[in-house]
N, C-alpha and C. Protein backbone atom coordinates (compact mmCIF):
# COMPACT_ATOMS: atom_id res chain seq x y z
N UNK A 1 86.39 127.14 160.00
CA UNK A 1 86.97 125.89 160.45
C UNK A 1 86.61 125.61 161.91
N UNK A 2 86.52 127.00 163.09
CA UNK A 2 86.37 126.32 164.17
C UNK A 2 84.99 125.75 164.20
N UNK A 3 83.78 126.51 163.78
CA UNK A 3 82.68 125.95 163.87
C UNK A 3 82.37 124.64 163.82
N UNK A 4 83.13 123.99 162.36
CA UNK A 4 83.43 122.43 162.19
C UNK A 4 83.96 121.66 163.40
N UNK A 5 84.96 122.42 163.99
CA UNK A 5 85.32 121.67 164.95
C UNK A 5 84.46 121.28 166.63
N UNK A 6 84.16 122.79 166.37
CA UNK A 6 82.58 123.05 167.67
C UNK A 6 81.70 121.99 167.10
N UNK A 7 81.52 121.46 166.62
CA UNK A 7 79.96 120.46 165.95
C UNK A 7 80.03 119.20 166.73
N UNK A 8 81.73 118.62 167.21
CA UNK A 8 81.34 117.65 168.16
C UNK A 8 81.55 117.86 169.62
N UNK A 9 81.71 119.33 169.89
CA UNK A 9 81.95 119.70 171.27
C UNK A 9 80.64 119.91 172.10
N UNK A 10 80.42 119.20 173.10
CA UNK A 10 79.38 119.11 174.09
C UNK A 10 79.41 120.54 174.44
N UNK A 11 78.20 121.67 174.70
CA UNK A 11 77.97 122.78 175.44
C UNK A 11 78.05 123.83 174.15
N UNK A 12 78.19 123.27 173.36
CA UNK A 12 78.10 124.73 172.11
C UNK A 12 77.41 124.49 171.12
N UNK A 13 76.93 125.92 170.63
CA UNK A 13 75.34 126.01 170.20
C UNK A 13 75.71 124.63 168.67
N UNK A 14 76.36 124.59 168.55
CA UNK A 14 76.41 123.68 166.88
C UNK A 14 76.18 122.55 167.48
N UNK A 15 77.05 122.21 168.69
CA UNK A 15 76.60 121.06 169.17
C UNK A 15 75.20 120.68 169.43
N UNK A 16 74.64 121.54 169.88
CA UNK A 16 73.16 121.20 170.75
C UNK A 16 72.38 121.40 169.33
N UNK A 17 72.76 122.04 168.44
CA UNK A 17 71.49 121.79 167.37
C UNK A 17 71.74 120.68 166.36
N UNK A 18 73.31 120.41 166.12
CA UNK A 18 73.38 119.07 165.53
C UNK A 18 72.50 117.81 166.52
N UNK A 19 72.61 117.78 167.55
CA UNK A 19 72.07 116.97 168.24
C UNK A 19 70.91 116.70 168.39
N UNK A 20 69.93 118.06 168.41
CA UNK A 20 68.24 118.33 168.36
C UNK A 20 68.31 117.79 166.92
N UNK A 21 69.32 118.51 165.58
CA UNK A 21 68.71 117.93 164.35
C UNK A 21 68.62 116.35 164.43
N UNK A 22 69.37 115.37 164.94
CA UNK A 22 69.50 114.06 165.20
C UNK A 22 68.23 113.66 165.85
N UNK A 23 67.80 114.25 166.72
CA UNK A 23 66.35 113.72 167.44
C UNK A 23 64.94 113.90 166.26
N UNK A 24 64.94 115.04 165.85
CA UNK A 24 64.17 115.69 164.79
C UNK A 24 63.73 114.60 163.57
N UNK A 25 64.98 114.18 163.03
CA UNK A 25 65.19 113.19 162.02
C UNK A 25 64.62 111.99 162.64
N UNK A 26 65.10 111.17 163.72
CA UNK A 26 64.61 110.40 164.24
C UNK A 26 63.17 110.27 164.76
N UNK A 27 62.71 111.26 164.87
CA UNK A 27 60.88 111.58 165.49
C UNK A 27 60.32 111.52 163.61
N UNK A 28 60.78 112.39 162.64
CA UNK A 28 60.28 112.24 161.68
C UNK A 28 59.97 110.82 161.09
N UNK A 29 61.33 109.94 160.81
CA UNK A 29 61.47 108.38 160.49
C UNK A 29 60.13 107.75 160.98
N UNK A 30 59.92 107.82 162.85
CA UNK A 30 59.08 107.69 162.80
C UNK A 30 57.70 107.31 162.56
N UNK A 31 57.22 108.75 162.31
CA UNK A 31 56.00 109.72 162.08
C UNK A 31 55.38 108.88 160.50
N UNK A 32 57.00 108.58 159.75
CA UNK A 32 56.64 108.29 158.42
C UNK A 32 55.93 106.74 158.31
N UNK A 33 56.11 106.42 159.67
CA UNK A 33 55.41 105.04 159.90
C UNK A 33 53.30 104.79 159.76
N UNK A 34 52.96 106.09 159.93
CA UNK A 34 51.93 106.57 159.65
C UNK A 34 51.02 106.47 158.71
N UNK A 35 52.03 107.54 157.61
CA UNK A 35 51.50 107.26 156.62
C UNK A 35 50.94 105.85 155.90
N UNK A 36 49.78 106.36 155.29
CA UNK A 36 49.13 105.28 154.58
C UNK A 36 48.38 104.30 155.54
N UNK A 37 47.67 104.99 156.87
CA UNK A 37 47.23 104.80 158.22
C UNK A 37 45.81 106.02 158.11
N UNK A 38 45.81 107.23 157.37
CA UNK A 38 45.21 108.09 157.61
C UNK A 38 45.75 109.13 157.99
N UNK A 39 46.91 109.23 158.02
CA UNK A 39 47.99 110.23 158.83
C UNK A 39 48.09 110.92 157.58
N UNK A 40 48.64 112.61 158.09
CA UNK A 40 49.45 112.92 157.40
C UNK A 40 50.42 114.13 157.99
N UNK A 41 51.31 113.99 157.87
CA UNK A 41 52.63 115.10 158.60
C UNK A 41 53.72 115.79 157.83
N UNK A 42 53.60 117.03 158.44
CA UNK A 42 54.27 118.05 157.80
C UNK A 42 55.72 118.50 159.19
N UNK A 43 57.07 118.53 158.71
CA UNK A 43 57.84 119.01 159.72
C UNK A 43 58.68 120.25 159.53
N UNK A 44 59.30 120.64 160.69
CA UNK A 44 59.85 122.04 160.96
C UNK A 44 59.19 123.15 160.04
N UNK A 45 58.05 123.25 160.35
CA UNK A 45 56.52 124.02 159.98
C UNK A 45 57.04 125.79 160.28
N UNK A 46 57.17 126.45 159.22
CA UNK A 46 57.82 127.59 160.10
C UNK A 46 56.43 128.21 159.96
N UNK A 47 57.22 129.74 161.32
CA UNK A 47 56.04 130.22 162.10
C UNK A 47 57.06 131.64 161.29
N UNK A 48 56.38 132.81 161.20
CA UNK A 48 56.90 134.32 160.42
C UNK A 48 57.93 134.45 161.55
N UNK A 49 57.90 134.43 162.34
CA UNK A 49 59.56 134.57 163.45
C UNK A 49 60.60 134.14 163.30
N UNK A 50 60.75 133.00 162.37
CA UNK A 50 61.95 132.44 162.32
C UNK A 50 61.60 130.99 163.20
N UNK A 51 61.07 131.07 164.35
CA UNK A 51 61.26 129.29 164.65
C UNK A 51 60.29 128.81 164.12
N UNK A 52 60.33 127.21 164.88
CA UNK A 52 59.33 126.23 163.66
C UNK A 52 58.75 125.35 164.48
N UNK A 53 57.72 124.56 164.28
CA UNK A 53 57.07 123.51 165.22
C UNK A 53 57.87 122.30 164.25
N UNK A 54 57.82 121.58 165.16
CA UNK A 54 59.24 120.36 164.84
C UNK A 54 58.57 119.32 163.86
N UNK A 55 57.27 119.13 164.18
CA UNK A 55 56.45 118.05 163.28
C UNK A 55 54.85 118.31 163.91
N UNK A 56 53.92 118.48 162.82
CA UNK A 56 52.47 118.53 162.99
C UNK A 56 52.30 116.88 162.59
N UNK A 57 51.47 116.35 163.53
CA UNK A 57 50.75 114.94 162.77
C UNK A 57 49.39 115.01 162.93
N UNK A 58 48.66 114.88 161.62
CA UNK A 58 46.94 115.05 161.42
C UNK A 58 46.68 114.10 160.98
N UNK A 59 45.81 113.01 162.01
CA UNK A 59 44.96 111.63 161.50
C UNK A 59 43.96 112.08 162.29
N UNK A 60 43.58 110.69 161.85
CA UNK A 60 41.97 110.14 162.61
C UNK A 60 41.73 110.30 164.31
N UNK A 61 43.26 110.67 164.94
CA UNK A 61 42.99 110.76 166.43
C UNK A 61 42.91 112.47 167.01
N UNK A 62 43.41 113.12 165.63
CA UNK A 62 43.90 114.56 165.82
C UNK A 62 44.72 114.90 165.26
N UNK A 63 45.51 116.47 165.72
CA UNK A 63 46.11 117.12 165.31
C UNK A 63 47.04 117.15 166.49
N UNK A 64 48.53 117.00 166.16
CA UNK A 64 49.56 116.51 167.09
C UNK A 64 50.55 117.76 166.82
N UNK A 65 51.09 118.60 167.93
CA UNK A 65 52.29 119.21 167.92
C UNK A 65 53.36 118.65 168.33
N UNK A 66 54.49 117.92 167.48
CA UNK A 66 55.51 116.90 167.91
C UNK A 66 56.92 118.14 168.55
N UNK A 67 57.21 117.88 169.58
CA UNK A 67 58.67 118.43 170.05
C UNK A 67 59.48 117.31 170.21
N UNK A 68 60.50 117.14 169.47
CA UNK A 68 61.53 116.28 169.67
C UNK A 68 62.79 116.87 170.53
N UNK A 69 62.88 116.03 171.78
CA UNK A 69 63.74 116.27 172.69
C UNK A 69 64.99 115.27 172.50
N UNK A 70 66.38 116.10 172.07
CA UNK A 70 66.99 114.42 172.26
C UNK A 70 67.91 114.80 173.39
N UNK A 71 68.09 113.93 174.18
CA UNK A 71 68.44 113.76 175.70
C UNK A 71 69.38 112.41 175.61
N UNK A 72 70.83 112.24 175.06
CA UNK A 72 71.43 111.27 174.84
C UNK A 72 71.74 110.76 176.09
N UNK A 73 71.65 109.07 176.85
CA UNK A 73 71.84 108.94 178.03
C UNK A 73 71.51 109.77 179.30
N UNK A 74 70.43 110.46 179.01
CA UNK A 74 70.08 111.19 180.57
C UNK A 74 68.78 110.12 180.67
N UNK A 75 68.54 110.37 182.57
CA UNK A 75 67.20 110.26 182.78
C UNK A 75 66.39 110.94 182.75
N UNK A 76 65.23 110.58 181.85
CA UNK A 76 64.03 111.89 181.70
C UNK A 76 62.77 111.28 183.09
N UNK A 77 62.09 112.38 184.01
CA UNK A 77 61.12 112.31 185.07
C UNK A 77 60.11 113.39 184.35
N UNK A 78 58.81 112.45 184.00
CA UNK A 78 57.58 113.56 183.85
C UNK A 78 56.58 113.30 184.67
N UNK A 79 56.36 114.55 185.51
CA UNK A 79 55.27 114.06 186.42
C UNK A 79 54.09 115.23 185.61
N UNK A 80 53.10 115.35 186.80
CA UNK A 80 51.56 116.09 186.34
C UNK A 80 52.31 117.46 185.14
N UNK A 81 53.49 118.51 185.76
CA UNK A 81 53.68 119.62 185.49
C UNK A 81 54.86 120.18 184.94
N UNK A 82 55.64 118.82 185.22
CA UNK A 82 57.51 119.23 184.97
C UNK A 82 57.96 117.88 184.51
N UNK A 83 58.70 118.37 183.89
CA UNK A 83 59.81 117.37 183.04
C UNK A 83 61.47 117.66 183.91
N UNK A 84 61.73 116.76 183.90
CA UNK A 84 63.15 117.21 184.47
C UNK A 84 64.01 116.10 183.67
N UNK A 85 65.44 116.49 183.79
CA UNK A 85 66.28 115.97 182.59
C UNK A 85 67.59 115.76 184.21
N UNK A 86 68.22 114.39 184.04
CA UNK A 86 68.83 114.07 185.22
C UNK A 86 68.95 114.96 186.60
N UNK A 87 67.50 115.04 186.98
CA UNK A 87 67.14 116.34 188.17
C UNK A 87 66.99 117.31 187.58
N UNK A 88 67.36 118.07 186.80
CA UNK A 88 66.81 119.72 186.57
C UNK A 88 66.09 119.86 185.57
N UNK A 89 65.34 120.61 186.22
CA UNK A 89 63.83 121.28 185.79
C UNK A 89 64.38 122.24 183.92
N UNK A 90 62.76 121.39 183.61
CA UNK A 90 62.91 122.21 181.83
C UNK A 90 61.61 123.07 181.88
N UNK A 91 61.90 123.54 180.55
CA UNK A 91 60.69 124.32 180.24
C UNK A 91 59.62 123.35 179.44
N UNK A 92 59.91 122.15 179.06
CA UNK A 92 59.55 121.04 178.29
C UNK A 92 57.76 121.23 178.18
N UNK A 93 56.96 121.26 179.48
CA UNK A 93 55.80 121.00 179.18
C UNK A 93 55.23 122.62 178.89
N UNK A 94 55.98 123.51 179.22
CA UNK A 94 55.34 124.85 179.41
C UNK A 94 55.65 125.38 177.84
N UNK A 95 56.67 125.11 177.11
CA UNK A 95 56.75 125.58 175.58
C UNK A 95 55.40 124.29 175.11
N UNK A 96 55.80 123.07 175.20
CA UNK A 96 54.70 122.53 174.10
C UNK A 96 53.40 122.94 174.46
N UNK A 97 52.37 123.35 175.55
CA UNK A 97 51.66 123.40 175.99
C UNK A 97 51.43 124.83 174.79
N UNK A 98 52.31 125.54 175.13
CA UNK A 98 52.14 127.04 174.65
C UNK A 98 52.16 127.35 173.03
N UNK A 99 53.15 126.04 172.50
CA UNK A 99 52.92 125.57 170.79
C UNK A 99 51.55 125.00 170.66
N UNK A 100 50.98 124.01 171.27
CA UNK A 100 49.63 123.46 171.12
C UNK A 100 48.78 124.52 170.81
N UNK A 101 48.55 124.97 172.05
CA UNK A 101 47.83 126.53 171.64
C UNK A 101 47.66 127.64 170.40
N UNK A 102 48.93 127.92 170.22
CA UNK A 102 49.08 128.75 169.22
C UNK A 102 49.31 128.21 167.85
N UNK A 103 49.17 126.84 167.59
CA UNK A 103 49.08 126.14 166.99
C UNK A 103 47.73 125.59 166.30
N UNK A 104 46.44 125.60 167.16
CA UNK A 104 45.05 125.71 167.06
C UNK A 104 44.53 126.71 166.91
N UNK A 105 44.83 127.93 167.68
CA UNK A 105 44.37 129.28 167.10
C UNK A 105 44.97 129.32 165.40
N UNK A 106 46.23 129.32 165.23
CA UNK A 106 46.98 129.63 163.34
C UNK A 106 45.65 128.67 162.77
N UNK A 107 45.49 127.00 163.36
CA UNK A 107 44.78 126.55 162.30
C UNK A 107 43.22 126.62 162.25
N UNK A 108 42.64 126.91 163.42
CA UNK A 108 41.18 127.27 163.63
C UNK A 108 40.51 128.42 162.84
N UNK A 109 41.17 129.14 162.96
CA UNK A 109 40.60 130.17 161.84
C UNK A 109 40.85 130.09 160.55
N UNK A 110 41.40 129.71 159.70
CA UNK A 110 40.87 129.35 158.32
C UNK A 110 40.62 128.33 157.87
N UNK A 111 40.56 127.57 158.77
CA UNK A 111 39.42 125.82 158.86
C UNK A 111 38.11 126.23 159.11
N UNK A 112 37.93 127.20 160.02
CA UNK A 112 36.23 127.69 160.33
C UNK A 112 36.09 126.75 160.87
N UNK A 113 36.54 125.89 161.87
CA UNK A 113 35.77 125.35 163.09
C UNK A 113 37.32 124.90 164.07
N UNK A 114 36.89 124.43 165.12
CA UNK A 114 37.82 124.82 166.04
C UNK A 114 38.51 123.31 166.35
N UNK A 115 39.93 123.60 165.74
CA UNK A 115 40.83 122.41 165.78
C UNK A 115 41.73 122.48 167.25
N UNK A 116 41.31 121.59 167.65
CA UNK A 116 41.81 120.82 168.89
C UNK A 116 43.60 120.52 168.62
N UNK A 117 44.63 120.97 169.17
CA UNK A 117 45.77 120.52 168.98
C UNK A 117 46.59 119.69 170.48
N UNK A 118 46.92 118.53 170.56
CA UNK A 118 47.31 118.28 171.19
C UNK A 118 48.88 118.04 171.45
N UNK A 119 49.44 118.51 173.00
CA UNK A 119 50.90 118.67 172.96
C UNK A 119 51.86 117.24 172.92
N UNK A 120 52.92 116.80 171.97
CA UNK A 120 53.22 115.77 172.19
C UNK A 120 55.31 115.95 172.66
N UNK A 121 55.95 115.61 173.38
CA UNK A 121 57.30 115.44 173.40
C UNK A 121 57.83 114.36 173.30
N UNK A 122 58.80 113.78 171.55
CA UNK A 122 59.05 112.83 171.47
C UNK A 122 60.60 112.98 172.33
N UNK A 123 60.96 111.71 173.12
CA UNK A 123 62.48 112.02 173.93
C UNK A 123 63.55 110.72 172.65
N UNK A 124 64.35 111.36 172.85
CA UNK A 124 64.76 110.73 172.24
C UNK A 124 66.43 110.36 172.22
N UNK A 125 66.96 108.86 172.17
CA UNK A 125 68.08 108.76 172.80
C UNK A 125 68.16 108.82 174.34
N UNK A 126 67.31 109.10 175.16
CA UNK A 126 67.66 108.92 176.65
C UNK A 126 67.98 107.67 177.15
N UNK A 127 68.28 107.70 178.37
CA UNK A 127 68.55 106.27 179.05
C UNK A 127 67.33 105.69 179.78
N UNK A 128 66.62 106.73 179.98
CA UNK A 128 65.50 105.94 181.25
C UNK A 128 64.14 107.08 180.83
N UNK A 129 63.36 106.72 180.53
CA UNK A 129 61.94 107.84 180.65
C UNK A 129 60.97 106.79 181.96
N UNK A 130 60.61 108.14 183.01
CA UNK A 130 59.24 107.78 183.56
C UNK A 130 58.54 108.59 182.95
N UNK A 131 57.04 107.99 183.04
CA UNK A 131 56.05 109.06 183.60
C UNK A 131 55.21 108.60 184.61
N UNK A 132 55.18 109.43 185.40
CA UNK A 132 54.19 109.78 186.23
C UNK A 132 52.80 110.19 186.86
N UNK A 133 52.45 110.20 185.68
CA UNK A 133 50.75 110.72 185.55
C UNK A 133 49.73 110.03 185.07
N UNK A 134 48.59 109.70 185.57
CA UNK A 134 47.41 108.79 185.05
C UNK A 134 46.70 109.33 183.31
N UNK A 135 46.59 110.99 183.80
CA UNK A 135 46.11 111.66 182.56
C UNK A 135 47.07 112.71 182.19
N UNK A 136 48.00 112.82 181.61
CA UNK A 136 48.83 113.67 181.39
C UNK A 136 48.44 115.12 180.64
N UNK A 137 48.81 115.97 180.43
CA UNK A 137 48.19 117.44 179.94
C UNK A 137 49.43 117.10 178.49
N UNK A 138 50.46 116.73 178.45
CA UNK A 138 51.32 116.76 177.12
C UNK A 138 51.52 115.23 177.00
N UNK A 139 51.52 114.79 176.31
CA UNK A 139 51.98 113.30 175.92
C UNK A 139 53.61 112.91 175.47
N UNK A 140 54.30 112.49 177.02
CA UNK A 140 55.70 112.49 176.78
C UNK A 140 56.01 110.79 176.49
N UNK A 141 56.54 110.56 175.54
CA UNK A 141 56.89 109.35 174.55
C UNK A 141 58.02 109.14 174.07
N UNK A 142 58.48 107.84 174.04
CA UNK A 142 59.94 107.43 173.43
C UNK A 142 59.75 107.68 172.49
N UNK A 143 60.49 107.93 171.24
CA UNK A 143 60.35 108.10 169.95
C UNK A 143 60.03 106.88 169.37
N UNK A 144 60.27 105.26 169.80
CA UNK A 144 60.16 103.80 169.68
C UNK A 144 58.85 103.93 169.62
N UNK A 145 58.20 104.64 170.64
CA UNK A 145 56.61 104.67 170.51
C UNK A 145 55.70 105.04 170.00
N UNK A 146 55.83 106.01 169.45
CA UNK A 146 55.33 107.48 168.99
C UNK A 146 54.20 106.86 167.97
N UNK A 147 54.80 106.35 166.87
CA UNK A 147 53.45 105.94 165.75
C UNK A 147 52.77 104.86 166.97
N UNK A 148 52.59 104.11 167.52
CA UNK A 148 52.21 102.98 168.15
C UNK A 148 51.14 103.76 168.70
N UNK A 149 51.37 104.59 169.58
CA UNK A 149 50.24 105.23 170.77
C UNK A 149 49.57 106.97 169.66
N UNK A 150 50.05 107.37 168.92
CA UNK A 150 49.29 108.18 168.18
C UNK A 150 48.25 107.25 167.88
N UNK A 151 48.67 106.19 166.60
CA UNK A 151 47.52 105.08 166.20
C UNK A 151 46.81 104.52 166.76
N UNK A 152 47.00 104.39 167.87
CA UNK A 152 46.18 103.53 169.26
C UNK A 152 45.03 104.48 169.60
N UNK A 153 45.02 106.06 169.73
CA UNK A 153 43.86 106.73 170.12
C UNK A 153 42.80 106.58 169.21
N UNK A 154 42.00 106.82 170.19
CA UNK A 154 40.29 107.14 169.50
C UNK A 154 40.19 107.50 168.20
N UNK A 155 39.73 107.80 167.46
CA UNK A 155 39.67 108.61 166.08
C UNK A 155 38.35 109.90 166.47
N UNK A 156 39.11 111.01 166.09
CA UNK A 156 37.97 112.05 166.73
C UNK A 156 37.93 112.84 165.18
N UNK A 157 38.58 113.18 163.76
CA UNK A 157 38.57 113.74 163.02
C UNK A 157 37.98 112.35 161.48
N UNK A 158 37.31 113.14 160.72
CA UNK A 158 36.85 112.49 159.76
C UNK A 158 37.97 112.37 159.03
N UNK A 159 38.13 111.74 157.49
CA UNK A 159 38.94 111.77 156.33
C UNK A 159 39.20 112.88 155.85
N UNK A 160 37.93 113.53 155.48
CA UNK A 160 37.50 114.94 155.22
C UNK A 160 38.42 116.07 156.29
N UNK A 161 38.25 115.90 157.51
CA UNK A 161 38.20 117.12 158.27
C UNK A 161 40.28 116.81 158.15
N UNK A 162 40.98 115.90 158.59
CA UNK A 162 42.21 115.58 158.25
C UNK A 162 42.53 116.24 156.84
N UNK A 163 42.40 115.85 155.86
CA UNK A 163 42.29 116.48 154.49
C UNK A 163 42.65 117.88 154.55
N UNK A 164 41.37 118.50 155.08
CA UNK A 164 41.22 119.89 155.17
C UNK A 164 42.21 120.59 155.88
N UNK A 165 42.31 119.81 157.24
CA UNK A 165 43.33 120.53 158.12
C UNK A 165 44.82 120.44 157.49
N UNK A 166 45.01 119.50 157.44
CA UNK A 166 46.54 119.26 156.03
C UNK A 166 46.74 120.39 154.94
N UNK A 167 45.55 120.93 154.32
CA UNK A 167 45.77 121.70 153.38
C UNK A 167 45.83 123.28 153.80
N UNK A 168 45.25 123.33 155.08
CA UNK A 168 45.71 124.51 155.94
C UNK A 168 46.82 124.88 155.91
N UNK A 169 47.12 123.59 156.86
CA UNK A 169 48.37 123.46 157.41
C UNK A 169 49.98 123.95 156.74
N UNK A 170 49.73 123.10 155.16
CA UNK A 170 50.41 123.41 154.56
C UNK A 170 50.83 125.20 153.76
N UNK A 171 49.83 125.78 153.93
CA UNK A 171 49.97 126.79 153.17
C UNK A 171 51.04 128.11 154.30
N UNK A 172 51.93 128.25 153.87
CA UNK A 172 52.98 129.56 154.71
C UNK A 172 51.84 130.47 155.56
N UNK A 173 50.52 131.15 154.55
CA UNK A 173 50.07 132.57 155.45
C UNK A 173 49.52 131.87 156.76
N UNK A 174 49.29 130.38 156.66
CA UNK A 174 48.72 130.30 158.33
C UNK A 174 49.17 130.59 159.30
N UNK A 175 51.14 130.14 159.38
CA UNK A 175 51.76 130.38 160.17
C UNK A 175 52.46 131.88 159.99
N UNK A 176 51.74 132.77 159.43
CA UNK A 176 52.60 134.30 159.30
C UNK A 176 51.65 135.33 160.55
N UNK A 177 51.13 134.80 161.33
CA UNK A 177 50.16 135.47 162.35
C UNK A 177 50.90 135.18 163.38
């Protein structure tokens, strides 16, 4: 019973993951805007540890590691290196940076050629997002935006090579390394 009651209390763990699940859902909704674009997305992708990448999106522009941040009424600041959440410093660009990564290594090797993953943080629910940067290293985005500016990039992957990476993607032993 208390747990139930912890679920709408600010500062406890039920709280903060009911809340991430709320952003999660909302980045997915999304994502589903995609489809039938060339897209295709798979979410809370588990890794053999127990955690999960929140949403992969594979089109025509790439291969996307989605982190959904939800930040109800704060101001989010992203400059070149840091994210900060009403002044204090996150780990925000230094985990997705570090999912991107290990995210291209799981899928590069049984694709046999070398998939490019790029870091994305959808925010979601905040009051105010900047950014700060001309070329950013993670791509920090309202969740309002998210299909808009995925679809907007270049197209760097064929039908084929999307396809392929999807069917990677999907299978459990990729992520058991």
């Amino acid at each position: 019973m208390l747990r139930l009651i912890d679920r709408g209390r600010p500062g406890t763990d039920i709280y903060s993951w009911a809340s991430g699940l709320k952003g999660e859902q909302r980045t997915a909704r999304r994502l589903r805007r995609l489809s039938g674009h060339g897209w295709l997305t798979l979410h809370a992708v588990q890794w053999a540890t127990g955690t999960d990448i929140d949403h992969l999106a594979i089109g025509p522009a790439g291969v996307f590691a989605i982190n959904s941040k939800r930040h109800p009424g704060k101001t989010i600041w992203y400059g070149d290196r840091a994210v900060t959440v009403n002044g204090a410093s996150t780990k925000h660009i230094a985990a997705s940076q570090s999912e991107a990564r290990k995210v291209s290594r799981a899928l590069s090797i049984p694709c046999r050629f070398e998939v490019s993953v790029r870091p994305v943080i959808s925010v979601v629910d905040a009051a105010k997002l900047t950014v700060k940067s001309a070329n950013p290293p993670v791509l920090v985005l309202e969740v309002e935006h998210l299909d808009r500016v995925l679809s907007g990039l270049t197209p760097t992957l064929s039908t084929d090579q999307v396809a392929h990476i999807y069917a990677v993607a999907r299978q459990a032993r990729t992520w058991s390394g």
